[in-house]
PDB file of N, CA and C in Angstrom:
ATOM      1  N   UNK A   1      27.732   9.101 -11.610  1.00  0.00           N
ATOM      2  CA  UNK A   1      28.405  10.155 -10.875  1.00  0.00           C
ATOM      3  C   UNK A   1      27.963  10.104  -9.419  1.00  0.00           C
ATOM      4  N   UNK A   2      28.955   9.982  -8.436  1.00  0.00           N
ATOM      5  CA  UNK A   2      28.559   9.647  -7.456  1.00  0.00           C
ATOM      6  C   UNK A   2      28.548  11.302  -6.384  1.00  0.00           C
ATOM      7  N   UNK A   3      27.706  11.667  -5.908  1.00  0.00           N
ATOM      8  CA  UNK A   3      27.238  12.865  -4.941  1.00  0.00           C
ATOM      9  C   UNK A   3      28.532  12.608  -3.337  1.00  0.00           C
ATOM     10  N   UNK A   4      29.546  13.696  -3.577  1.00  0.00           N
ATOM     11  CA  UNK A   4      30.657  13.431  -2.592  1.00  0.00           C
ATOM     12  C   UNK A   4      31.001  14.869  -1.945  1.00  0.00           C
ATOM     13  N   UNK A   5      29.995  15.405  -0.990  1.00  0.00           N
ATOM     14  CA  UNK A   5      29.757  16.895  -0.345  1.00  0.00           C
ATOM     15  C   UNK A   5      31.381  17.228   0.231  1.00  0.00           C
ATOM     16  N   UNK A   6      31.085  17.750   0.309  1.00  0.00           N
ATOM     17  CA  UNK A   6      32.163  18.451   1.446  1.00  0.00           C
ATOM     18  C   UNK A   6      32.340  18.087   3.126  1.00  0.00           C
ATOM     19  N   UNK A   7      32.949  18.493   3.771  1.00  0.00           N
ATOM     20  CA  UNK A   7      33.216  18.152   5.421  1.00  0.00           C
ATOM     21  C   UNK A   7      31.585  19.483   6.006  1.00  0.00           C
ATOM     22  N   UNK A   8      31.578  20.537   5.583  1.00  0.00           N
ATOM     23  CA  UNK A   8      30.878  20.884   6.175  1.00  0.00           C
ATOM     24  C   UNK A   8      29.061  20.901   5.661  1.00  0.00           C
ATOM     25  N   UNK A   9      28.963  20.570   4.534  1.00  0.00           N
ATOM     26  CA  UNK A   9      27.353  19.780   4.164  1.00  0.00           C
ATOM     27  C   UNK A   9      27.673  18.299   4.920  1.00  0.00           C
ATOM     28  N   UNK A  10      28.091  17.343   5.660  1.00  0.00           N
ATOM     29  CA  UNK A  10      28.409  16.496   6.393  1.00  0.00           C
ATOM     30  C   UNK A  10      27.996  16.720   7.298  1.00  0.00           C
ATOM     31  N   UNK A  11      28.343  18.026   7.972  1.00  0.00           N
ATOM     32  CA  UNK A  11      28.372  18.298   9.257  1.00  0.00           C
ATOM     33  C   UNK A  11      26.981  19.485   9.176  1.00  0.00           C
ATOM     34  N   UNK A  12      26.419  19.791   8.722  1.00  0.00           N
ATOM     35  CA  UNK A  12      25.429  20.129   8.149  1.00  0.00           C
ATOM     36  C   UNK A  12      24.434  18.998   8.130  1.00  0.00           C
ATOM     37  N   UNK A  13      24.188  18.160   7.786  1.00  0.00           N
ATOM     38  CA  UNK A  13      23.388  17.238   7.232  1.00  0.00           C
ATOM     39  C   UNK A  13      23.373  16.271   8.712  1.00  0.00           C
ATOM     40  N   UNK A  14      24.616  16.037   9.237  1.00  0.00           N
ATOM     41  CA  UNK A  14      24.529  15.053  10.369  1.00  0.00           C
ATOM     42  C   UNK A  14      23.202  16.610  11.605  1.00  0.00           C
ATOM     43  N   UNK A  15      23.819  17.572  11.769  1.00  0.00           N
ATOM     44  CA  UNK A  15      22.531  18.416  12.518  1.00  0.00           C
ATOM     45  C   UNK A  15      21.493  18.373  12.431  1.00  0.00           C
ATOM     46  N   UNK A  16      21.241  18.588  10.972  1.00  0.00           N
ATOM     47  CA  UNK A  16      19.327  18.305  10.494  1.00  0.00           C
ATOM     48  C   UNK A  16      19.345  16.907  11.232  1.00  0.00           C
ATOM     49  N   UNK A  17      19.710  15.411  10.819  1.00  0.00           N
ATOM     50  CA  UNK A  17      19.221  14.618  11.329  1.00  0.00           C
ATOM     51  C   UNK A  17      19.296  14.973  12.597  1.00  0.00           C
ATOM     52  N   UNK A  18      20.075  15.384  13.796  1.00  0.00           N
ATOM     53  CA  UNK A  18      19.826  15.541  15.157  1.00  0.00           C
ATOM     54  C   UNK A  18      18.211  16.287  15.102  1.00  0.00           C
ATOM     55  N   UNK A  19      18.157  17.446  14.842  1.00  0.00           N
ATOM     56  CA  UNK A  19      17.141  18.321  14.965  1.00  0.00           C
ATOM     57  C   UNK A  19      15.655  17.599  14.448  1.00  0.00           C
ATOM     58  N   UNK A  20      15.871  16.867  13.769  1.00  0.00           N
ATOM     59  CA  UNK A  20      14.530  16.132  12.997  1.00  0.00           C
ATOM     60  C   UNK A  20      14.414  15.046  14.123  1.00  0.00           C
ATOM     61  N   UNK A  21      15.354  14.618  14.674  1.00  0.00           N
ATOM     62  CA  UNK A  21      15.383  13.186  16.071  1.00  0.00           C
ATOM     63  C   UNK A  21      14.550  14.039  16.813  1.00  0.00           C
ATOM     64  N   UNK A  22      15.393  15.157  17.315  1.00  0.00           N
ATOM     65  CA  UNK A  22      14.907  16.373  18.938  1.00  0.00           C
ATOM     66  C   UNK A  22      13.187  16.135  18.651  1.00  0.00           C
ATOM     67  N   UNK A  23      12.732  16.758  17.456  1.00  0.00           N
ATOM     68  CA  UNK A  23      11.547  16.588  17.409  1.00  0.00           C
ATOM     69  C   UNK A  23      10.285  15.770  17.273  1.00  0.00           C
ATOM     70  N   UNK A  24      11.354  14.475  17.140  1.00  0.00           N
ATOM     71  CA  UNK A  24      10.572  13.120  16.675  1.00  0.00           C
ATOM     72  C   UNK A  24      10.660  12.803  18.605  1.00  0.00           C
ATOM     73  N   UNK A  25      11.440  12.869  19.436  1.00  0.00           N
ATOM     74  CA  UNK A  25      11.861  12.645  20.536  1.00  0.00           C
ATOM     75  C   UNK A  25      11.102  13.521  21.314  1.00  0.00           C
ATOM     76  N   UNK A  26      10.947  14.461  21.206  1.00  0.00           N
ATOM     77  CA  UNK A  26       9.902  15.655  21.875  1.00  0.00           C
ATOM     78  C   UNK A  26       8.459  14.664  21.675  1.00  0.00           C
ATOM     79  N   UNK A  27       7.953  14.847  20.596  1.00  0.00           N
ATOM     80  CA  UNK A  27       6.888  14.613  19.980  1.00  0.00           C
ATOM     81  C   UNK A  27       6.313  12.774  21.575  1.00  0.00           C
ATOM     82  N   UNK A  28       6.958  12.119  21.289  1.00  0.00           N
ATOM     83  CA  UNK A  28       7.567  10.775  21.662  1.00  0.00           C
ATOM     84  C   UNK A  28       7.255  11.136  23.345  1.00  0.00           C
ATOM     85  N   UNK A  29       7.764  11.748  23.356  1.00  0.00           N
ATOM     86  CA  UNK A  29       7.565  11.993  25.020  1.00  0.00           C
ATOM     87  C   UNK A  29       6.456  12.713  25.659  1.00  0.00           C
ATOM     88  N   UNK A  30       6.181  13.925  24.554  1.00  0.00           N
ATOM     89  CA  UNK A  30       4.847  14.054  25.147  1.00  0.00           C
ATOM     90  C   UNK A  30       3.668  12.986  24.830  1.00  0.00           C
ATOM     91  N   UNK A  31       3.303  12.303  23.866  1.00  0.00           N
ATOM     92  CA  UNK A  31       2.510  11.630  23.652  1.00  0.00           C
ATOM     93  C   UNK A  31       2.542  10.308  24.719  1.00  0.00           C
ATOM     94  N   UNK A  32       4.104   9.839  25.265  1.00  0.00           N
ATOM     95  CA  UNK A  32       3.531   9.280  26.518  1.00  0.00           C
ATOM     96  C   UNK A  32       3.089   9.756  27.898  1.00  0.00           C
ATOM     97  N   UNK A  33       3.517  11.106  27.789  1.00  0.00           N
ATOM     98  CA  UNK A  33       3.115  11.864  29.312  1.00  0.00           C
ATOM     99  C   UNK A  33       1.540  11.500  29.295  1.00  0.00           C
ATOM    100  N   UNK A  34       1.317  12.279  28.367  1.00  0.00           N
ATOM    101  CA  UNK A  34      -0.409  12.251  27.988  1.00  0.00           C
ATOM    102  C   UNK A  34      -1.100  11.192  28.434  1.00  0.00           C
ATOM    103  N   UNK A  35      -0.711  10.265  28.226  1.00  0.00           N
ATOM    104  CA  UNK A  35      -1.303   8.659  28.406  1.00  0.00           C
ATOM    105  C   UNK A  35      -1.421   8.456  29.918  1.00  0.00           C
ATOM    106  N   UNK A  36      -0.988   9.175  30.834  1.00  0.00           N
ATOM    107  CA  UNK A  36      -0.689   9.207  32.172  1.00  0.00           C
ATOM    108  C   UNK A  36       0.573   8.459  32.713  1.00  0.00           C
ATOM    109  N   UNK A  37       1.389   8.223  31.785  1.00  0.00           N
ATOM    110  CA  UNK A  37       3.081   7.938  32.111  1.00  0.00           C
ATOM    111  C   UNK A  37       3.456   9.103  33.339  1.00  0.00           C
ATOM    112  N   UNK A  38       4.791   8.149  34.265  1.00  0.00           N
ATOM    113  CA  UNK A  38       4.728   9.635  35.038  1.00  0.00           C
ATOM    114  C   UNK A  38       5.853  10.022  34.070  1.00  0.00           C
ATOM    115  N   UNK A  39       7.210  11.311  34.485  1.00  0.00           N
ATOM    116  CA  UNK A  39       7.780  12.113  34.070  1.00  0.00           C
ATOM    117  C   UNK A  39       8.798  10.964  33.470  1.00  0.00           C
ATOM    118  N   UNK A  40       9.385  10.373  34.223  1.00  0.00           N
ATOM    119  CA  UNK A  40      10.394   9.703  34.275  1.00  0.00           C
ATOM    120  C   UNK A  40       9.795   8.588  32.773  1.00  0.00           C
ATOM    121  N   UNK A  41       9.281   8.114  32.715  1.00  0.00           N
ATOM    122  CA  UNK A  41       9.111   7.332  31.666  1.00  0.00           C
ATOM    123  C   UNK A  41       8.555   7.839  30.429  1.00  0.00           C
ATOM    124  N   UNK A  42       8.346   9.248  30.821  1.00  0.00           N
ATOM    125  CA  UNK A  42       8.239  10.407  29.170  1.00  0.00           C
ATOM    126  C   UNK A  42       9.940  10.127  28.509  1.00  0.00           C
ATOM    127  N   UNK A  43      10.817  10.285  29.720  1.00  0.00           N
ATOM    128  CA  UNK A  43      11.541  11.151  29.374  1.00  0.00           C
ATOM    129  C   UNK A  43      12.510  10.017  28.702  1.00  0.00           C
ATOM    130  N   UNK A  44      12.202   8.880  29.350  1.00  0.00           N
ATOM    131  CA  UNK A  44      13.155   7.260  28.692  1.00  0.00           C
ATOM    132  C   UNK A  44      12.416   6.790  27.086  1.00  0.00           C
ATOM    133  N   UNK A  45      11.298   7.077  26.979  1.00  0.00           N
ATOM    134  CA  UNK A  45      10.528   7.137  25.754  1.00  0.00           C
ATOM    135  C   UNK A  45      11.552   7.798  24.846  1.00  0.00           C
ATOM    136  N   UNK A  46      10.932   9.258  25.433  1.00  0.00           N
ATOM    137  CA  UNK A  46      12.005  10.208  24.228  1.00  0.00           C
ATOM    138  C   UNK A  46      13.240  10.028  23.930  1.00  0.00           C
ATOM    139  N   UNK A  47      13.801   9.591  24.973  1.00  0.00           N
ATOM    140  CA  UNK A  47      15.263   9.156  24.860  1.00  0.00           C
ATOM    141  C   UNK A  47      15.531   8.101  23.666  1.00  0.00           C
ATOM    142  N   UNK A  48      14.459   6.957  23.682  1.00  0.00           N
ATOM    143  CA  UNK A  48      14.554   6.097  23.061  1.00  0.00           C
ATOM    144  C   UNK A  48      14.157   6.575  21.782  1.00  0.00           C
ATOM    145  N   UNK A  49      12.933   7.555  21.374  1.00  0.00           N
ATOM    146  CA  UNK A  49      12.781   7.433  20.684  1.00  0.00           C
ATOM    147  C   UNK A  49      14.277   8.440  19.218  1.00  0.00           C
ATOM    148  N   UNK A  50      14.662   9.355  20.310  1.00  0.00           N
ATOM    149  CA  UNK A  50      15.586  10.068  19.613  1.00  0.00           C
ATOM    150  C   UNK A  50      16.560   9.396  19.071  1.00  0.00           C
ATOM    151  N   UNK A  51      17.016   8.055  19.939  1.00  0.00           N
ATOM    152  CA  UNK A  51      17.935   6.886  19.489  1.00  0.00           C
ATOM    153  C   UNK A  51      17.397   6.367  18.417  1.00  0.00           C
ATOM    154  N   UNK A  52      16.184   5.722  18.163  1.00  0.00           N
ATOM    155  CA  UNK A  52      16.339   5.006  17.017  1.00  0.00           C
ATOM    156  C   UNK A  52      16.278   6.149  15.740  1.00  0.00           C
ATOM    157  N   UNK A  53      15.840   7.250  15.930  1.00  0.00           N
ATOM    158  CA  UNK A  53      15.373   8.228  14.814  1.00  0.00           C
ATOM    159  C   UNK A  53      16.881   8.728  14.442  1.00  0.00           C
ATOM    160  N   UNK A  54      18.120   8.890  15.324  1.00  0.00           N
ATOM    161  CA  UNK A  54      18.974   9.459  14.930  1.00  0.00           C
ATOM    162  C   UNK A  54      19.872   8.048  14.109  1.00  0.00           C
ATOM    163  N   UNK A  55      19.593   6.815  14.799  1.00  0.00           N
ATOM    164  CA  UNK A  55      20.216   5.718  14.233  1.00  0.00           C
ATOM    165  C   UNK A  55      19.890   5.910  12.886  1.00  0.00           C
ATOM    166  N   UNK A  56      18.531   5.790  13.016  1.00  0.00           N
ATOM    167  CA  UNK A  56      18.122   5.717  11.468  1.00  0.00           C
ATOM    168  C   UNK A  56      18.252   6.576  10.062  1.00  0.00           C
ATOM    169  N   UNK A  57      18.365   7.706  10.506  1.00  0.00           N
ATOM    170  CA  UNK A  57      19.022   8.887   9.454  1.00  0.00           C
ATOM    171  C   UNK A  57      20.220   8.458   9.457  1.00  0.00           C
ATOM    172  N   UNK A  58      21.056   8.367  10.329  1.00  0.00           N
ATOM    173  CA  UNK A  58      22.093   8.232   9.584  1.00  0.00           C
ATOM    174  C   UNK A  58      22.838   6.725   9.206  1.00  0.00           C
ATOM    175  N   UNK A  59      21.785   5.860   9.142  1.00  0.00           N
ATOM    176  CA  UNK A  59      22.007   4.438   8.909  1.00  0.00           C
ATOM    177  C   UNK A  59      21.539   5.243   7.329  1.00  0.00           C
ATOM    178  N   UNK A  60      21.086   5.722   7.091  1.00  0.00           N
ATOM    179  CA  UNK A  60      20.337   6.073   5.610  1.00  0.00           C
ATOM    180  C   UNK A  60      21.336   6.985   4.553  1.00  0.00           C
ATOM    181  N   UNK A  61      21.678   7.938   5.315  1.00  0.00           N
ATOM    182  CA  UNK A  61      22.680   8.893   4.850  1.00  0.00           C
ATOM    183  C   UNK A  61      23.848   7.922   4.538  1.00  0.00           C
ATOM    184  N   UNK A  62      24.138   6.995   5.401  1.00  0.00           N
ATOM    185  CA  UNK A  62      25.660   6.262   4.882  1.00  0.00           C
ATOM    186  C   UNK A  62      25.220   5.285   4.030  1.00  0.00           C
ATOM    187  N   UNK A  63      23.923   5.083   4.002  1.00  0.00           N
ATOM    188  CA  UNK A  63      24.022   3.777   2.856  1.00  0.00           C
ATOM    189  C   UNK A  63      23.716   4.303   1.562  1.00  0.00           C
ATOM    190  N   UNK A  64      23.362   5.762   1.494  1.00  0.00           N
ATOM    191  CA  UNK A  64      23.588   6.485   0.388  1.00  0.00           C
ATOM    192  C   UNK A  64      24.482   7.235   0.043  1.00  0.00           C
ATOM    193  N   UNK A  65      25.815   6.856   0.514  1.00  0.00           N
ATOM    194  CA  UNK A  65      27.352   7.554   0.402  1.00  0.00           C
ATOM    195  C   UNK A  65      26.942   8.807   0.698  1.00  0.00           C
ATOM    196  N   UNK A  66      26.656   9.503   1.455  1.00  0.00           N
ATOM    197  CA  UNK A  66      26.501  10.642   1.740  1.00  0.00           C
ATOM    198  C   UNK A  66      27.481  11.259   3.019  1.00  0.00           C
ATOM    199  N   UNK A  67      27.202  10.115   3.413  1.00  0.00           N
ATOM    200  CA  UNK A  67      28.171  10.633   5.341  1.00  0.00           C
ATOM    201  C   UNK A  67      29.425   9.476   5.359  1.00  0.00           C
TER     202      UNK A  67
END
């Protein structure tokens, strides 16, 4: 039996992964400020890091028919 949500647990589920990125991406940026990065390369960190974290949820969610 295959798990086939609705449009809005979709759209539901695609947010959490944003919100779980924001914080993996937060997290990401301060830990390079800290290091004595200036602002500007906190902020390309986080950027990056929110990219691969959001890639990756939902590289996960679709390979589990979910999205």
């Amino acid at each position: 039996m295959k798990f086939n949500p609705s449009f809005g647990v979709k759209v539901l589920l695609v947010v959490i992964c944003a919100l779980v990125s924001i914080i993996v991406a937060t997290g990401a940026g301060i830990l390079t400020y800290t290091t004595g990065s200036s602002l500007a390369e906190a902020v390309l960190s986080a950027g990056g890091a929110f990219a691969v974290s959001m890639g990756l949820a939902l590289t996960t969610l679709a390979a589990l028919g979910i999205v």
